[in-house]
Protein backbone atom coordinates (compact mmCIF):
# COMPACT_ATOMS: atom_id res chain seq x y z
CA UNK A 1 83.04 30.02 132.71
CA UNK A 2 86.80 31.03 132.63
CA UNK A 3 87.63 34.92 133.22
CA UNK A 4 88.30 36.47 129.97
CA UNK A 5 92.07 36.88 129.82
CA UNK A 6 93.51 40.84 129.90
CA UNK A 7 96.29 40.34 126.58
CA UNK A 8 95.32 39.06 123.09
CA UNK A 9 96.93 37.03 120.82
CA UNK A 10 96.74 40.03 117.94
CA UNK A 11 98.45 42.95 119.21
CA UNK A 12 97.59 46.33 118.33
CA UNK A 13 99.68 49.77 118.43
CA UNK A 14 98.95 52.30 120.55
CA UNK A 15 100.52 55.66 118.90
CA UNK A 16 101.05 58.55 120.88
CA UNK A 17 102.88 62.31 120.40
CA UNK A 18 105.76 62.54 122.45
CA UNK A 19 104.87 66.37 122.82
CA UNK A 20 101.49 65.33 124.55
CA UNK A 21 102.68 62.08 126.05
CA UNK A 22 102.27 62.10 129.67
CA UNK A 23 104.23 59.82 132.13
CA UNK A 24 105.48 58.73 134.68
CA UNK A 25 109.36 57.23 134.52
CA UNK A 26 109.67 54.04 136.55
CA UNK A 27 113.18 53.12 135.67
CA UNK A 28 115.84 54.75 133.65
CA UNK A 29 119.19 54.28 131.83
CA UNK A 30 121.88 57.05 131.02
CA UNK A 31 118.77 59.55 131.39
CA UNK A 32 116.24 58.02 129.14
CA UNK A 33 113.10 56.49 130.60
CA UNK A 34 113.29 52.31 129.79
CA UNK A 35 110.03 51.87 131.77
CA UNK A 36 107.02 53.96 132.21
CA UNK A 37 103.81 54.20 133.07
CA UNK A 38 100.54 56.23 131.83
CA UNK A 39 97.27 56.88 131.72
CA UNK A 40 95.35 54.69 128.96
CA UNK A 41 92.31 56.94 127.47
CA UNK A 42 91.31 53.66 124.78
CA UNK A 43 89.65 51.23 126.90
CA UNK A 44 90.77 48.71 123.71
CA UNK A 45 94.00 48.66 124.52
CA UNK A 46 95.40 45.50 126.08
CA UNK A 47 98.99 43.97 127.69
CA UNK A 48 100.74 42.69 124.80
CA UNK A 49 100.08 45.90 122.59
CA UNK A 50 102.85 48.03 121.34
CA UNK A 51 103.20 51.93 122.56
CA UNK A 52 104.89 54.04 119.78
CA UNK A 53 105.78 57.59 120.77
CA UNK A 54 107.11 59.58 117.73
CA UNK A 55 108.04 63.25 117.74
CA UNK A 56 107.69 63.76 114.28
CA UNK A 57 108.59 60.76 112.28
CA UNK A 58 111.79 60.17 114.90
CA UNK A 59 110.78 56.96 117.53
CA UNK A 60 111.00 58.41 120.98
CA UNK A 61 109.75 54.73 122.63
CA UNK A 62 109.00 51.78 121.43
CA UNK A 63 107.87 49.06 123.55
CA UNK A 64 105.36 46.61 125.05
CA UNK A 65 102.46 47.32 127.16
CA UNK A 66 103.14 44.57 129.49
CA UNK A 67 100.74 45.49 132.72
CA UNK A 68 97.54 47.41 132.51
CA UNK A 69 95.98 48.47 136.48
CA UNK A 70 92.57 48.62 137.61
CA UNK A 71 92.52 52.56 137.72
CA UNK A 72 93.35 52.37 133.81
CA UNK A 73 97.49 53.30 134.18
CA UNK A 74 99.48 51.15 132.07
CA UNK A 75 103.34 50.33 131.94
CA UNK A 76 105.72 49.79 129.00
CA UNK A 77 109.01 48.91 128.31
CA UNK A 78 111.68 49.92 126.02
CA UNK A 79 114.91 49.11 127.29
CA UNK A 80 116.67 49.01 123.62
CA UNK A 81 116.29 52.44 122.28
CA UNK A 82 114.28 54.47 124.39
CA UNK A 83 114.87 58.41 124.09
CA UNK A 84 112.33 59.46 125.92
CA UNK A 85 114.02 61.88 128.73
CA UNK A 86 113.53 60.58 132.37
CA UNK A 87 111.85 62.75 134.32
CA UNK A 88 110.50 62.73 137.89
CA UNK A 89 106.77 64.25 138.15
């Protein structure tokens, strides 16, 4: 029997607070974090979904989940219009 695959042809979004959005930056551009990575609480969520961080209605990130690890940290990218600051924890 084949291993059940870890991304899904219907993605979902993930929707997060940017004022209670934890991360981690693993790359940057001009100070805003294009790539990051954080801790996924909804054991639904799968690579391929879509992690929206809004302060208010303003988009802070926008991007795709594109690796999830075995200790439940994810990474996302948003390399077009990320303005999420980068910071180094």
């Amino acid at each position: 029997m084949p291993e059940r695959p870890n991304y899904t042809n219907n993605s979902q979004t993930l929707v997060m607070d940017a004022n209670d959005f934890a991360f981690e930056t693993v790359e940057a551009e001009n100070g805003h974090a294009t790539v990051v990575r954080f801790q996924l609480t909804d054991a639904q969520v799968r690579a391929g979904d879509v992690l929206l961080v809004l302060d208010g209605t303003d988009i802070h990130f926008h991007g795709m989940i594109g690796m999830i690890g075995e200790n439940g940290s994810a990474v996302a990218t948003d390399r077009r219009g990320s303005l999420l600051p980068a910071i180094v924890q």
